[in-house]
C-alpha atoms as a PDB file:
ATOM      1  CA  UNK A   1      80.592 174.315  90.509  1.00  0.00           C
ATOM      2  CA  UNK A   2      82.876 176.771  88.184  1.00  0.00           C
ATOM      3  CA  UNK A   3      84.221 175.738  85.035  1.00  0.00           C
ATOM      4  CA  UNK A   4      87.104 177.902  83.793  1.00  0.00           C
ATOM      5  CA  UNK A   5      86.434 178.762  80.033  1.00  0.00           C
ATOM      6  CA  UNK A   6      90.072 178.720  79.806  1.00  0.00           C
ATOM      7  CA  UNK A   7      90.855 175.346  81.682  1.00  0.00           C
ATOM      8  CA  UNK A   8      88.480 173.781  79.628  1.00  0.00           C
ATOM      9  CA  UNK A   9      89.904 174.819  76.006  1.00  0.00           C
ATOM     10  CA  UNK A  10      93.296 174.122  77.499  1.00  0.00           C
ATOM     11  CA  UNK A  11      92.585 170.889  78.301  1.00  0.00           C
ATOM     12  CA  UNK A  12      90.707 170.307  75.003  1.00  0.00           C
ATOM     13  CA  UNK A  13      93.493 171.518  73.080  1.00  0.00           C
ATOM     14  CA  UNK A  14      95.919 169.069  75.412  1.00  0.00           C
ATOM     15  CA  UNK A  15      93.496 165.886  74.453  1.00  0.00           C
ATOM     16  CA  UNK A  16      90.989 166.796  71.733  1.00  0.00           C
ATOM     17  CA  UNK A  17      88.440 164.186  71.134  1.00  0.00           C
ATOM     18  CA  UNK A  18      88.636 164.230  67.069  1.00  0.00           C
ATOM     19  CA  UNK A  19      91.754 161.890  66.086  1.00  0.00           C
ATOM     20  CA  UNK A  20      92.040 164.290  62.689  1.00  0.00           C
ATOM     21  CA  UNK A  21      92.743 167.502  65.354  1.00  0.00           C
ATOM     22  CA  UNK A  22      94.326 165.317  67.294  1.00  0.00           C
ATOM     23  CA  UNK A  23      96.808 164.452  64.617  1.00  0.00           C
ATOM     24  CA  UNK A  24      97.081 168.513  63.408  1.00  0.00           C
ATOM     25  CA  UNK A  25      97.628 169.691  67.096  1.00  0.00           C
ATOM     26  CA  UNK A  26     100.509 167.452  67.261  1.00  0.00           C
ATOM     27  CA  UNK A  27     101.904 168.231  63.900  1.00  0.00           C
ATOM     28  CA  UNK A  28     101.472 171.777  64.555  1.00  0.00           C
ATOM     29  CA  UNK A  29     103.656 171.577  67.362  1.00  0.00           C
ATOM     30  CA  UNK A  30     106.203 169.517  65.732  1.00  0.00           C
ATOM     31  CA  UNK A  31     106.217 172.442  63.470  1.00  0.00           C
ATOM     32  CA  UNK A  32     106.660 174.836  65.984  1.00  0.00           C
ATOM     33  CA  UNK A  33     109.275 172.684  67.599  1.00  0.00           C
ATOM     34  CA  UNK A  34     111.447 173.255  64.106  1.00  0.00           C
ATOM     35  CA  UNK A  35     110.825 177.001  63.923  1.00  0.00           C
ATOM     36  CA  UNK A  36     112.153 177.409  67.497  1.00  0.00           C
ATOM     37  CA  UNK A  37     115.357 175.374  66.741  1.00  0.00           C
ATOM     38  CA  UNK A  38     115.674 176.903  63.128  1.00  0.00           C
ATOM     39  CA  UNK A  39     115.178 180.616  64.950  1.00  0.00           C
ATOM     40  CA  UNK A  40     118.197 179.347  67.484  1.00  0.00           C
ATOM     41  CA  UNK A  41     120.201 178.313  64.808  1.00  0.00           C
ATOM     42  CA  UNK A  42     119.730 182.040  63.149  1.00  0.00           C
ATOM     43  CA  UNK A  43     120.454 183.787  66.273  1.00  0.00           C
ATOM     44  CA  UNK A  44     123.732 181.829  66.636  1.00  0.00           C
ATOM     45  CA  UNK A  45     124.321 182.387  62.881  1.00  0.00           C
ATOM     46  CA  UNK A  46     123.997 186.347  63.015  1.00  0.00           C
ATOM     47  CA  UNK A  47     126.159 186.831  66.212  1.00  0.00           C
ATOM     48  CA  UNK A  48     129.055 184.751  64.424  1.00  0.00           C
ATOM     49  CA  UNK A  49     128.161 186.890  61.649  1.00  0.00           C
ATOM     50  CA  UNK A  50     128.273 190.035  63.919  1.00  0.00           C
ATOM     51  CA  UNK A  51     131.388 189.052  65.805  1.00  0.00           C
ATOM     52  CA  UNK A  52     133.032 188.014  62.161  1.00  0.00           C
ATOM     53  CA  UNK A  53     132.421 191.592  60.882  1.00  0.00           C
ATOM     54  CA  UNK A  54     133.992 193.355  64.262  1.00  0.00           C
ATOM     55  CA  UNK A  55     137.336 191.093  64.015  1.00  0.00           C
ATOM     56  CA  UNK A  56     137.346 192.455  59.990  1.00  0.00           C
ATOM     57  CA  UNK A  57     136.812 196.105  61.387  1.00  0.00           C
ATOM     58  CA  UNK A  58     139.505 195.842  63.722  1.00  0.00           C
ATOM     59  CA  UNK A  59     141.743 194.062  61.317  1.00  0.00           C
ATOM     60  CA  UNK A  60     141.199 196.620  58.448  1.00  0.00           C
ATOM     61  CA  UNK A  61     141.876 199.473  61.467  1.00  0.00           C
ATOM     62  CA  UNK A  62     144.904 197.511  61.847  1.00  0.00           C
ATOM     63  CA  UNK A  63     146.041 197.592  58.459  1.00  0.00           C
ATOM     64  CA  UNK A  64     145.307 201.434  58.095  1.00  0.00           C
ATOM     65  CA  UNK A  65     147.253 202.021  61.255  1.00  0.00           C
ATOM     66  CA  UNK A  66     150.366 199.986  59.892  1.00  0.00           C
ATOM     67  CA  UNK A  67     149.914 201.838  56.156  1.00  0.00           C
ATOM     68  CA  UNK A  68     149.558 205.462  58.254  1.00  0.00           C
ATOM     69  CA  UNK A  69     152.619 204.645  60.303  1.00  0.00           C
ATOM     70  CA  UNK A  70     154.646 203.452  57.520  1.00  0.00           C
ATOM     71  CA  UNK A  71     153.493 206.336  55.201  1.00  0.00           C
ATOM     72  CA  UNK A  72     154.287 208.656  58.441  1.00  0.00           C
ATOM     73  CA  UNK A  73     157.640 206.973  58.828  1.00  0.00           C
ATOM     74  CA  UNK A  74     158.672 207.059  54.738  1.00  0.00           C
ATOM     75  CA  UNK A  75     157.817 211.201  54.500  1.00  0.00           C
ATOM     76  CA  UNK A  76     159.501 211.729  57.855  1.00  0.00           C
ATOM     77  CA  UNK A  77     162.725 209.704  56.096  1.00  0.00           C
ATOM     78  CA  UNK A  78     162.437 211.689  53.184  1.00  0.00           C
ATOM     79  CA  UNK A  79     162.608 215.200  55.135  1.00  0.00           C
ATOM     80  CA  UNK A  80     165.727 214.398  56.961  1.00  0.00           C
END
């Protein structure tokens, strides 16, 4: 009979006989349970922060358009 190294330390790590590693396996998953969820929560964060600078590049662009036009529009006044 074959015993997988791997199935072995899997399982070990799954139900490990100390109560002490026990107790750390499970907190270190809780902790990597809240690092996955705070990592989402960044992800979200920096595309609303991405999407929030485009709509203030496009608004700015708008505002130099309407400035340029209205600039265009006063010296083309002027000249006639």
């Amino acid at each position: 009979m074959n015993i997988n190294p791997n199935e072995e330390f899997e399982q070990y790590l799954k139900d490990p006989v100390d109560p002490e590693l026990k107790a750390l396996f499970e907190e270190a998953e809780a902790c990597l349970q809240r690092y996955d969820a705070k990592s989402k929560e960044v992800k979200q964060l920096s595309q609303q922060m991405q999407d929030l600078a485009f709509s203030l590049d496009l608004e700015c662009a708008e505002w130099i358009y309407e400035i340029y036009a209205s600039n265009r529009n006063d010296l083309e006044d002027n000249s006639n």
